[in-house]
Protein backbone atom coordinates (compact mmCIF):
# COMPACT_ATOMS: atom_id res chain seq x y z
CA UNK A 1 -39.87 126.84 81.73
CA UNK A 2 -41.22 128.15 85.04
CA UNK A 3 -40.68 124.95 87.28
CA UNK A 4 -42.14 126.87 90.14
CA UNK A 5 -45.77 126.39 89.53
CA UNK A 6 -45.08 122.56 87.97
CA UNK A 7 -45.87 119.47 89.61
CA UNK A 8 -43.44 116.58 88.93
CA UNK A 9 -43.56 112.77 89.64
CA UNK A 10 -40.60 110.13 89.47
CA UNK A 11 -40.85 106.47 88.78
CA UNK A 12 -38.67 104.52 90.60
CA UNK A 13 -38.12 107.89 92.48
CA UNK A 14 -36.12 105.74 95.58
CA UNK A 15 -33.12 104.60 93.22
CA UNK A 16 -29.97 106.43 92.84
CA UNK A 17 -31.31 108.53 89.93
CA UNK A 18 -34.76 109.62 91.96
CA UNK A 19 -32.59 110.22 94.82
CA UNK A 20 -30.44 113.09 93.43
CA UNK A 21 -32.80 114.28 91.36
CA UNK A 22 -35.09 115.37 94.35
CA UNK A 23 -31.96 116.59 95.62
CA UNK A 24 -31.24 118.59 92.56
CA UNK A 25 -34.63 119.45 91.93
CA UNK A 26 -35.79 121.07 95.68
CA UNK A 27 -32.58 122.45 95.68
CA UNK A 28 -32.48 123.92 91.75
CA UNK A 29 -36.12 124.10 90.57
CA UNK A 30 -38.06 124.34 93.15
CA UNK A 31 -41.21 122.72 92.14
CA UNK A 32 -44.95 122.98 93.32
CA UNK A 33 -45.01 119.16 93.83
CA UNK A 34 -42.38 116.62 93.50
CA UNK A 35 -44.12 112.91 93.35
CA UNK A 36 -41.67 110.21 94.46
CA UNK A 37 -43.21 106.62 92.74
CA UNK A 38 -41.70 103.43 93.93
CA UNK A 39 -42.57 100.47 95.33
CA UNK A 40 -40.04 100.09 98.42
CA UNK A 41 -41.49 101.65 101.51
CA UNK A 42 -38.13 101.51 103.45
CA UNK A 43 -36.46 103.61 100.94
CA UNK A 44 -39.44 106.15 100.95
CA UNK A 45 -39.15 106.52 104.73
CA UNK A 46 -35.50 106.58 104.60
CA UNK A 47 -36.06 109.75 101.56
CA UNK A 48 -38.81 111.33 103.98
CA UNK A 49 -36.29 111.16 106.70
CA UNK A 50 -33.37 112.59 104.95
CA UNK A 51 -35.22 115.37 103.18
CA UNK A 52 -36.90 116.42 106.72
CA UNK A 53 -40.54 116.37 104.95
CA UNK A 54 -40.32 118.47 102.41
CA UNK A 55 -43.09 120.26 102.15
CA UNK A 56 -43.28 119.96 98.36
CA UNK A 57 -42.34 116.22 98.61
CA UNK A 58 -45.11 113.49 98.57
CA UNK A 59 -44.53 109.74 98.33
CA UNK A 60 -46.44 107.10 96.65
CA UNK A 61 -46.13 103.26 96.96
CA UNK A 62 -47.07 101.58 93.72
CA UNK A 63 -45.58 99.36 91.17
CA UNK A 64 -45.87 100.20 87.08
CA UNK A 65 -46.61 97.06 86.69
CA UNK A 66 -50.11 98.21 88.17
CA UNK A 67 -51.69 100.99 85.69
CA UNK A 68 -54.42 101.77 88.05
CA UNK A 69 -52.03 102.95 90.33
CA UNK A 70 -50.22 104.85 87.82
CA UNK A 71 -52.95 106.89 87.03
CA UNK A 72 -54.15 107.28 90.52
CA UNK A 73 -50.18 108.88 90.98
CA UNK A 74 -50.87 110.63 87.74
CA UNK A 75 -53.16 113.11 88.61
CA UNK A 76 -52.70 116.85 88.41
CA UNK A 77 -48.87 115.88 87.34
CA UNK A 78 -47.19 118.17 84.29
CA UNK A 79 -43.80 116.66 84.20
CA UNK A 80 -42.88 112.61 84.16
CA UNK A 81 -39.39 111.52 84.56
CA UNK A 82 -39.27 107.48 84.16
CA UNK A 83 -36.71 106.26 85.93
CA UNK A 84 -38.42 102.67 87.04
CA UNK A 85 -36.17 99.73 85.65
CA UNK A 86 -35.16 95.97 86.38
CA UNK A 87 -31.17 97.21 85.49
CA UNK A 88 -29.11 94.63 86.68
CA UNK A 89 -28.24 92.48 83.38
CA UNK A 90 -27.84 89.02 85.32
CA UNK A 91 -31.54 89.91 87.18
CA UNK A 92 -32.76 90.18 83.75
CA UNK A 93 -31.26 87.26 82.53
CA UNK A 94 -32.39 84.77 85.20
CA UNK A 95 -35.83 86.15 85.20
CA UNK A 96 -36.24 87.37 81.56
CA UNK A 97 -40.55 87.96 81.91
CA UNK A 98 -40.13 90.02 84.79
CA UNK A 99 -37.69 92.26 83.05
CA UNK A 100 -40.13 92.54 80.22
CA UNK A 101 -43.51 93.15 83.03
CA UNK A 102 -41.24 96.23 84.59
CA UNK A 103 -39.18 97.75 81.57
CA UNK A 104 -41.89 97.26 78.38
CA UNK A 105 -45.41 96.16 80.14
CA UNK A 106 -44.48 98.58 83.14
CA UNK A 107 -43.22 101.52 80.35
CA UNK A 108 -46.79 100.98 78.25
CA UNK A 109 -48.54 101.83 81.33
CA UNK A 110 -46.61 104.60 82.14
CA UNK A 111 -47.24 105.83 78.45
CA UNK A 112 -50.63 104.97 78.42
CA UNK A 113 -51.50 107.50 81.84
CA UNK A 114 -49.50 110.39 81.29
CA UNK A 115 -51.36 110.27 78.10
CA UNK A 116 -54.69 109.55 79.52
CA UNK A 117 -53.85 112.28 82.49
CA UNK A 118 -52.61 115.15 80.17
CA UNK A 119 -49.05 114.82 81.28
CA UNK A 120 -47.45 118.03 79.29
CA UNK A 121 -44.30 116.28 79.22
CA UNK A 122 -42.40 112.60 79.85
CA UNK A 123 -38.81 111.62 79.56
CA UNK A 124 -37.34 108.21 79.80
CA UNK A 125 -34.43 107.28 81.36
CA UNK A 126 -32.54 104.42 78.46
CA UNK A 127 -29.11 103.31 78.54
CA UNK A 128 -26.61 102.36 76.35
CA UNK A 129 -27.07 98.87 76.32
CA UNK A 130 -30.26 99.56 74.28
CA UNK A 131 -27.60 100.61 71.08
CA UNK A 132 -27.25 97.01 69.28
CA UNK A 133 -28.43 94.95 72.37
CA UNK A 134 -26.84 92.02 73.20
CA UNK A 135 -28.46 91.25 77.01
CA UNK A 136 -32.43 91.10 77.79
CA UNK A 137 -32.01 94.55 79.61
CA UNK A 138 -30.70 96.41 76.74
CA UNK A 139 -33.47 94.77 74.40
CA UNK A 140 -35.88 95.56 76.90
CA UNK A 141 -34.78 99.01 76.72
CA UNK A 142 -34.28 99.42 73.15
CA UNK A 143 -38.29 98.36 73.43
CA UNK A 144 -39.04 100.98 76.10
CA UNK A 145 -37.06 103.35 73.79
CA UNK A 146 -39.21 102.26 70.71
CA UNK A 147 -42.80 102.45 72.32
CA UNK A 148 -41.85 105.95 73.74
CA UNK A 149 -40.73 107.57 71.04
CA UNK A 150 -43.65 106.09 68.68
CA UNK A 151 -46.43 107.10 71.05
CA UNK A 152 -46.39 110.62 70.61
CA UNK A 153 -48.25 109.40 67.15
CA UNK A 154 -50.71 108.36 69.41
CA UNK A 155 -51.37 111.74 71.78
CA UNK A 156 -54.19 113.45 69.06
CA UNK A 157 -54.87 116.35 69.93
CA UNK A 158 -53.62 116.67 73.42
CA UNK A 159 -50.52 118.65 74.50
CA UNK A 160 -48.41 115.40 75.77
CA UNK A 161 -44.88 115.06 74.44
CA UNK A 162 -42.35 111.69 75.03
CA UNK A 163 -38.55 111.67 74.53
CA UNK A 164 -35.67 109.43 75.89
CA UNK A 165 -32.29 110.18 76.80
CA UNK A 166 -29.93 107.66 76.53
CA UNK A 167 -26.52 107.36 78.47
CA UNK A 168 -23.88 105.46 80.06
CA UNK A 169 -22.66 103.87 83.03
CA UNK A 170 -23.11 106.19 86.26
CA UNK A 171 -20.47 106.60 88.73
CA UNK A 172 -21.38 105.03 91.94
CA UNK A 173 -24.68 104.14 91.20
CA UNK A 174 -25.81 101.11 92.86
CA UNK A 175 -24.70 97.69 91.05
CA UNK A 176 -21.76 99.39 89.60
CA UNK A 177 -18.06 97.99 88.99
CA UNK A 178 -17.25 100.89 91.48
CA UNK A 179 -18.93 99.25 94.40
CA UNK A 180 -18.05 95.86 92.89
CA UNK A 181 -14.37 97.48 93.46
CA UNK A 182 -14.57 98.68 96.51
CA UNK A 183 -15.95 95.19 98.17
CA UNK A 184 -12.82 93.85 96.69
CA UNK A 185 -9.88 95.88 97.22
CA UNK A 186 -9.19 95.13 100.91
CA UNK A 187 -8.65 91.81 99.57
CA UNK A 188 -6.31 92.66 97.59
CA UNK A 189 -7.54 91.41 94.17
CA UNK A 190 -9.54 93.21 91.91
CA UNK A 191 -11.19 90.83 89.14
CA UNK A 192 -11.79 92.18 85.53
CA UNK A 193 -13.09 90.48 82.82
CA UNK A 194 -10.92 91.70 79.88
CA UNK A 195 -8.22 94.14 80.04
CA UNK A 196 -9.51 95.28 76.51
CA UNK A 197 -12.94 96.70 77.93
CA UNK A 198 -14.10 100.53 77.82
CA UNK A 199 -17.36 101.93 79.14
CA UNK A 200 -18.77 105.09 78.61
CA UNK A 201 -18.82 107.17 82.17
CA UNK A 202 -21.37 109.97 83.41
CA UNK A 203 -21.36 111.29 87.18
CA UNK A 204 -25.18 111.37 89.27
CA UNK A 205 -24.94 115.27 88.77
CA UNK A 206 -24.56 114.85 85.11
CA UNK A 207 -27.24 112.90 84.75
CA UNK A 208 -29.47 115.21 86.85
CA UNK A 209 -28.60 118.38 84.91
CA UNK A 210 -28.61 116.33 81.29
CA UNK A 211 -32.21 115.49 81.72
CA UNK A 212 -33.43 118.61 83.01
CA UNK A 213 -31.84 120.95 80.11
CA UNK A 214 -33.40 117.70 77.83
CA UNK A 215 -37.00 118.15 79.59
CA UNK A 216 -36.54 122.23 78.46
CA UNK A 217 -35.84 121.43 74.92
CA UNK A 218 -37.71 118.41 74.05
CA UNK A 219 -40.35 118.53 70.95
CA UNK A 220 -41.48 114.58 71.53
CA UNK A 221 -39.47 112.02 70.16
CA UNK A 222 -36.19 113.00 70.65
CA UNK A 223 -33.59 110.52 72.05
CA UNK A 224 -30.82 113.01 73.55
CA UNK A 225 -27.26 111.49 73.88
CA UNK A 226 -24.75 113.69 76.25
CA UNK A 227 -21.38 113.75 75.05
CA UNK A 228 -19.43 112.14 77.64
CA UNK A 229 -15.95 111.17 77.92
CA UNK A 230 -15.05 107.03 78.50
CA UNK A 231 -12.46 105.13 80.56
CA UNK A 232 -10.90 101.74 80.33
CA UNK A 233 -11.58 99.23 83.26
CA UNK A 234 -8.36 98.74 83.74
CA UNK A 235 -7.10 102.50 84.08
CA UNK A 236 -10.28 102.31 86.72
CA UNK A 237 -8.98 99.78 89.16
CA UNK A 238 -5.56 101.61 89.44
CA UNK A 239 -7.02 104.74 89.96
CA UNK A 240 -8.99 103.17 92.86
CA UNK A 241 -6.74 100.52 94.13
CA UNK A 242 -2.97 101.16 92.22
CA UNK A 243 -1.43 98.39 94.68
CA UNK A 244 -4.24 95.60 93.70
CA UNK A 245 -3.50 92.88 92.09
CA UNK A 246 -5.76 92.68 88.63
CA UNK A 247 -7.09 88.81 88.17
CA UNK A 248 -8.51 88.39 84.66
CA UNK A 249 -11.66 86.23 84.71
CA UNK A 250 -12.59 86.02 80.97
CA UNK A 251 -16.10 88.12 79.82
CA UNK A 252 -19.12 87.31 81.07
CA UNK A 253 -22.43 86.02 79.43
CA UNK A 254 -23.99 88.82 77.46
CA UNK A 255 -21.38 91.73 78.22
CA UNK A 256 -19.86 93.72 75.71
CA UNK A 257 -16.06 94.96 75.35
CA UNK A 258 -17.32 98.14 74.26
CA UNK A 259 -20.45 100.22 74.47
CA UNK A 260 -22.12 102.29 71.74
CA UNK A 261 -24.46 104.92 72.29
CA UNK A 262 -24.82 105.82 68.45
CA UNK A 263 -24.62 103.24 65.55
CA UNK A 264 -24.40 104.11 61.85
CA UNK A 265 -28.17 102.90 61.32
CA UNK A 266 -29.31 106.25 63.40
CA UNK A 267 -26.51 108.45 62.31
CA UNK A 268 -28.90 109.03 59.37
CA UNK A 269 -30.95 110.95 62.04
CA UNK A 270 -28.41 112.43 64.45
CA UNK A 271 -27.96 115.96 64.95
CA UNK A 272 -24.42 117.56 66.44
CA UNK A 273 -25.35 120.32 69.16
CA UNK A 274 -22.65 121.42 71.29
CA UNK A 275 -23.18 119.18 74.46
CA UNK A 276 -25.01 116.28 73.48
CA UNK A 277 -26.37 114.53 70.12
CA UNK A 278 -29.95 114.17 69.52
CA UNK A 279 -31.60 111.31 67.54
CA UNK A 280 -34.63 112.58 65.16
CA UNK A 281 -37.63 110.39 65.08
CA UNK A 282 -38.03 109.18 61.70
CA UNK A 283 -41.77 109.12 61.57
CA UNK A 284 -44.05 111.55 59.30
CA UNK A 285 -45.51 113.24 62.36
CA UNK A 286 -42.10 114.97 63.09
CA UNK A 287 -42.49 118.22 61.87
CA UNK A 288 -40.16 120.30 64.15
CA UNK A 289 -37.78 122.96 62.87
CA UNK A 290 -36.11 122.47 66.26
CA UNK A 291 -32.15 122.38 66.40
CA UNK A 292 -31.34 124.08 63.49
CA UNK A 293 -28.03 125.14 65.06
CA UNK A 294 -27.07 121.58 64.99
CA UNK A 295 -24.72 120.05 62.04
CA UNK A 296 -25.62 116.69 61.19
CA UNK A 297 -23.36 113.77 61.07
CA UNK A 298 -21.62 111.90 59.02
CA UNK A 299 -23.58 108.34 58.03
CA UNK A 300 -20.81 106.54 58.97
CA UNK A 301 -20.50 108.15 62.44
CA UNK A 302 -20.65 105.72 65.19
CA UNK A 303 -20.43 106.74 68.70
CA UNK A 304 -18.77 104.00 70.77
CA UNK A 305 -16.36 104.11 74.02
CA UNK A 306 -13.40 102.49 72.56
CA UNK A 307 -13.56 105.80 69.94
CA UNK A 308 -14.05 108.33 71.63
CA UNK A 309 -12.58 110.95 71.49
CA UNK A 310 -13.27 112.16 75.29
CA UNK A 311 -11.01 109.99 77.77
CA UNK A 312 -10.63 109.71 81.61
CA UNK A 313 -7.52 109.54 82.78
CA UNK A 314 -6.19 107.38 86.02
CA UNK A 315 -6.09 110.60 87.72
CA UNK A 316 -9.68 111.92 86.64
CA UNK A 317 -10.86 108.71 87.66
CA UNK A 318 -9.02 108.92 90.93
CA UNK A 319 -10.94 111.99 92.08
CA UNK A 320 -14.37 110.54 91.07
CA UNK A 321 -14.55 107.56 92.68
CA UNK A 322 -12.47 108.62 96.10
C-alpha cells in the first residue's frame, strides 16, 4: 500500500493510541493527510504544539456520539483507525448508558459514515476484555466487535472493508496498573488484588506497528490477535518497586484473574500465521482465499494469559516500565 498519497483520520486521535500513532505514522508512512478526531481541545493544542504543525496534520473537534460530525470529518478520508472508547471499566460501570452512547451508538456511527463516505478501509481498536466479557466495557466491546465485523454485509457494492484487532493491556497507557504503581511506590506499598492474576502485555510501539501491518492485510472481517507474551502482577511490582511492600486487597468488582484473547467457541475460525492469529468471520459473504499460509487450530485451543506460552520476566518487565 502506497500510504503516501492516502488520507487517514483517527478517532479518539488525542489518547495514548492516536498519540503514537501520528508519531509513527509522520514519521513511518508519511501520509497525504492525517485527521486527528477527538473531542478534547486541550489535548489537540497540546498535539499541534508538540508536532510543530505538521503540515499533513489537521485536527477536528467532534464527538462520535454526533454522526453529522462524523461525516463532516469523513470526507475525502481512505483509511479509518477507531480508536474512540469509554475504557476505564469502573467509568463504565458507574455510568453504564454512556459507555454504550460512545463504544456501540458512537461505533454505529462511525460504521455508518465511512460507509456512506467510501472509506476504502476501517479498523477497530477491541480489547481483550471483549473475549467472554465479564464488565460493561468488555460487553460493550464485544458489541463494537460484532457490529464491525457484520457490516461489511452491509457495504453493496462499494469498496469499504471493516476488521478489528483485538489485544491486551498496553504498557503505560493512561489508566494502567503501571501508573497506578508508580503513584504508589514512594509510599512504600504497592496494593494488588490477587497474587494469582496474569494479564496479557503489548508495548505503544507494538500496537502501532500491529495495526498498520493489519490495515495492509485486511479482507473485511477479520479480527487479528498479535501473539504477545504475558506477565504476572506480582512479578510486575518487583520489577518496578523490588523493596515495596505488596498489600493484597482481594479482586475487584468485575475483574478477571486471567484474560483471554481466544476462546474455544472461535478457535473453530482461527487461523495460525506466524505473528499473530486471525479470527475468520463466519458469515456466507466471506469468500477470501486469504491466509492460506496459515495452519488452523486446534478446537480446543484457547488463548489465555495464565497459558501462555510467551512470559515476561521481572527483568523484561524491569526495562519496560523504567
Amino acid at each position: 500500500m502506497n500510504w503516501s498519497d492516502k488520507k487517514i483520520l483517527i478517532t479518539g486521535g488525542t489518547g495514548s493510541f492516536g498519540k503514537a500513532f501520528v508519531r509513527y505514522a509522520l514519521e513511518h508512512l508519511k501520509p497525504n493527510v492525517l485527521r486527528v478526531f477527538s473531542r478534547d481541545e486541550l489535548k489537540q493544542a497540546q498535539m499541534q504544539e508538540e508536532f510543530k504543525n505538521h503540515p499533513s496534520l489537521r485536527f477536528f473537534i467532534g464527538d462520535i456520539r454526533d454522526a453529522d460530525r462524523v461525516e463532516r470529518a469523513f470526507r475525502g478520508v481512505n483509511i479509518v483507525i477507531h480508536a474512540a472508547a469509554m475504557k476505564r471499566i469502573e467509568a463504565c460501570e458507574y455510568n453504564p448508558f454512556e459507555a454504550v452512547q460512545t463504544n456501540i451508538i458512537g461505533t454505529k456511527n462511525v460504521i455508518d459514515q465511512a460507509i456512506n463516505c467510501g472509506i476504502e478501509k476501517l479498523i477497530s481498536l477491541s480489547t481483550d476484555k471483549a473475549c467472554s466479557p465479564v464488565n460493561l466495557y468488555g460487553a460493550t466491546k464485544l458489541c463494537q466487535e460484532k457490529i464491525v465485523v457484520q457490516s461489511n454485509s452491509y457495504v453493496g457494492p462499494k469498496k469499504t472493508r471493516l476488521s478489528c484487532v483485538r489485544y491486551g493491556n498496553v504498557v503505560g497507557s493512561r489508566g494502567s496498573v503501571v501508573e497506578v504503581f508508580k503513584s504508589q511506590g514512594p509510599g512504600g506499598t504497592l496494593t494488588i488484588t490477587d497474587e494469582r492474576m496474569t494479564r496479557f502485555w503489548i508495548t505503544l510501539d507494538q500496537a502501532v506497528r500491529f495495526v498498520h501491518s493489519s490495515i495492509e492485510m485486511m479482507e473485511g472481517g477479520e479480527i487479528f490477535i498479535p501473539k504477545i507474551p504475558s506477565m504476572k502482577i506480582t512479578d510486575l511490582a518487583k520489577a518496578m518497586y523490588p523493596q515495596a511492600q505488596l498489600k493484597m486487597i482481594g479482586i475487584r468488582p468485575a475483574e478477571k484473574l486471567h484474560e483471554a484473547m481466544i476462546t474455544e467457541d472461535e478457535a473453530r475460525n482461527t487461523i495460525e500465521l506466524n505473528d499473530r492469529f486471525v479470527i475468520k468471520p463466519e458469515f456466507s459473504w466471506w469468500q477470501s482465499q486469504a491466509y492460506q499460509s496459515g495452519t488452523s487450530v486446534s478446537e480446543d485451543f484457547r488463548y489465555i494469559s495464565n497459558i501462555n506460552d510467551q512470559w515476561l520476566s521481572i527483568e523484561e518487565l524491569h526495562e519496560l516500565t523504567r
